[in-house]
C-alpha atoms as a PDB file:
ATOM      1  CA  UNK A   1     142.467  15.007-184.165  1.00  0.00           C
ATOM      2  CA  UNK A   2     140.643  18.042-185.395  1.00  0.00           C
ATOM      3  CA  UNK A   3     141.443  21.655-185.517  1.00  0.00           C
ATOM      4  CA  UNK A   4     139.208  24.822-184.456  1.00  0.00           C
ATOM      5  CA  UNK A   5     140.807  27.828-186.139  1.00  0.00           C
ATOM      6  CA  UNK A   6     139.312  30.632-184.077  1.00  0.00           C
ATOM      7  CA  UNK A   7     140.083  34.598-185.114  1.00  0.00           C
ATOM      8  CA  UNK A   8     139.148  37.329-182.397  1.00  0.00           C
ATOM      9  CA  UNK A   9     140.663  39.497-180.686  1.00  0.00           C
ATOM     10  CA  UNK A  10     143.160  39.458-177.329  1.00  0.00           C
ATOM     11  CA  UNK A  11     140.932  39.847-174.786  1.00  0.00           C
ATOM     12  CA  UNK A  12     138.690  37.233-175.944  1.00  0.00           C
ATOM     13  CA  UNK A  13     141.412  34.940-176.631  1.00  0.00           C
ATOM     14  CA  UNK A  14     142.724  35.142-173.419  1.00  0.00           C
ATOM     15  CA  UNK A  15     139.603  34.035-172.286  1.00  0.00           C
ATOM     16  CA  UNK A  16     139.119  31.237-174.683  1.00  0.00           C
ATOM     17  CA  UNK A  17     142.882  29.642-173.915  1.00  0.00           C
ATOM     18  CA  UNK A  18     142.303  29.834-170.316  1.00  0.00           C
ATOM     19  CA  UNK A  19     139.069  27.527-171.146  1.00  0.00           C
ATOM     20  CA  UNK A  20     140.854  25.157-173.202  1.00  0.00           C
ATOM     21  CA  UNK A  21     143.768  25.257-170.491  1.00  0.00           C
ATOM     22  CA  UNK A  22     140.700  24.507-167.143  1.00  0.00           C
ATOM     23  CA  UNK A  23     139.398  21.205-169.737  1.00  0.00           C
ATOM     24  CA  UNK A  24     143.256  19.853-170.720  1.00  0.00           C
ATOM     25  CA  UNK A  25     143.142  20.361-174.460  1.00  0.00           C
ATOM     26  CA  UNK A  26     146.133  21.893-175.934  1.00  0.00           C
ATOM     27  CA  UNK A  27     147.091  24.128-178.312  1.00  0.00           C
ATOM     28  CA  UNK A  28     148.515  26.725-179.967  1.00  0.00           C
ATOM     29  CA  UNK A  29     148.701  30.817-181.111  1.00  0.00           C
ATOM     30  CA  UNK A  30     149.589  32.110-183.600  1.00  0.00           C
ATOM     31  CA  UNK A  31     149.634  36.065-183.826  1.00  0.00           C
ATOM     32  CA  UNK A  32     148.986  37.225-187.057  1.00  0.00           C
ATOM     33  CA  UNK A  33     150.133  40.572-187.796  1.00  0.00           C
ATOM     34  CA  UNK A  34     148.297  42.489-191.018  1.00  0.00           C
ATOM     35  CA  UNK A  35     150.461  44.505-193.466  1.00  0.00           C
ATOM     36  CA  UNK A  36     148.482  46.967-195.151  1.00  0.00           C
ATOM     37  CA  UNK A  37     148.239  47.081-198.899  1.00  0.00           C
ATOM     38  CA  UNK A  38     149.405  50.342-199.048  1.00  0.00           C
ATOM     39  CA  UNK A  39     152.884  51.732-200.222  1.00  0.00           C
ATOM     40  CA  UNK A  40     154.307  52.882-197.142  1.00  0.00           C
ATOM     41  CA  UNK A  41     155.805  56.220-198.594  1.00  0.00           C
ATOM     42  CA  UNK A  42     152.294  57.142-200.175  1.00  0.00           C
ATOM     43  CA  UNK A  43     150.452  56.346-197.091  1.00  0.00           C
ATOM     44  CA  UNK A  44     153.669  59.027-195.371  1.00  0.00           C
ATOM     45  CA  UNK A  45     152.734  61.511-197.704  1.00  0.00           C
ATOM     46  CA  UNK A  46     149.039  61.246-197.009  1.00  0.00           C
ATOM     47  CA  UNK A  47     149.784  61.927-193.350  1.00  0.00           C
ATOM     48  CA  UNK A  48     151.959  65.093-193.782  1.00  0.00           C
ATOM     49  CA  UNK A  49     149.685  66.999-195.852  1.00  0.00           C
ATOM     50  CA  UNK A  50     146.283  66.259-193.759  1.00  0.00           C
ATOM     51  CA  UNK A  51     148.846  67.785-191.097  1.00  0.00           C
ATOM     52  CA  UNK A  52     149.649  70.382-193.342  1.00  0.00           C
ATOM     53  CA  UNK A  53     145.784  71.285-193.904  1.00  0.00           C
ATOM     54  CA  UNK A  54     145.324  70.723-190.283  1.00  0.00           C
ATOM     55  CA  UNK A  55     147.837  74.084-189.716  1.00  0.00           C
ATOM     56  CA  UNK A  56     145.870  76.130-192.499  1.00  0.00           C
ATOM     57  CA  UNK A  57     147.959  75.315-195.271  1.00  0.00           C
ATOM     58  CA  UNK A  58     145.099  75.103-197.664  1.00  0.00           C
ATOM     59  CA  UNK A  59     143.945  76.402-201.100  1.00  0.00           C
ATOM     60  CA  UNK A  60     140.057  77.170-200.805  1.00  0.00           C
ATOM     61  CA  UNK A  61     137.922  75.564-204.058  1.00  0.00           C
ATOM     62  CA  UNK A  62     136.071  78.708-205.584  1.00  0.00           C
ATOM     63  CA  UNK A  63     134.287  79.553-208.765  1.00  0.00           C
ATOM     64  CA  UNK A  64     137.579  81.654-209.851  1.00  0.00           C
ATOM     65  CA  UNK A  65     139.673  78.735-209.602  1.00  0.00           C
ATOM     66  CA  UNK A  66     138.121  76.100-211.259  1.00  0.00           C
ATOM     67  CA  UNK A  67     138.163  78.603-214.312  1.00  0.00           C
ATOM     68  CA  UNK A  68     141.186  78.971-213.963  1.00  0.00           C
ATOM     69  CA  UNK A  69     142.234  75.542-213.504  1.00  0.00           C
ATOM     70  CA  UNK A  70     139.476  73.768-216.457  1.00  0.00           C
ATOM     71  CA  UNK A  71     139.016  76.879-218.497  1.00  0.00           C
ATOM     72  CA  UNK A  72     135.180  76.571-218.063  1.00  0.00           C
END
């Protein structure tokens, strides 16, 4: 016996099982779901304040600021 491990997505694997399915060779799916890498509470916080810019709620970069901010 060998195994084909094939990755693609579910509209081409539909395709490929009923192939496999029309010449008799079994087999079998797994779905593999990704997790990001990403803390899920950072990536929430993230979200809300693009929305947050989105509505105005923004503080414009000038001159006068970063003086203020780095003194130079």
């Amino acid at each position: 016996m060998e195994t084909i491990v094939i990755q693609t997505d579910a509209k081409k694997a539909k395709a490929i099982k009923q192939f496999l399915k029309a010449f008799g060779i079994s087999f079998k799916t797994e779905a593999k779901t990704e997790e990001s890498p990403y803390n899920p509470e950072f990536v929430k916080k993230i979200l809300e304040r693009a929305e947050s810019a989105k509505q105005g709620n923004v503080v414009e970069y000038t001159d006068e600021l970063r003086k203020e901010l780095f003194g130079k």
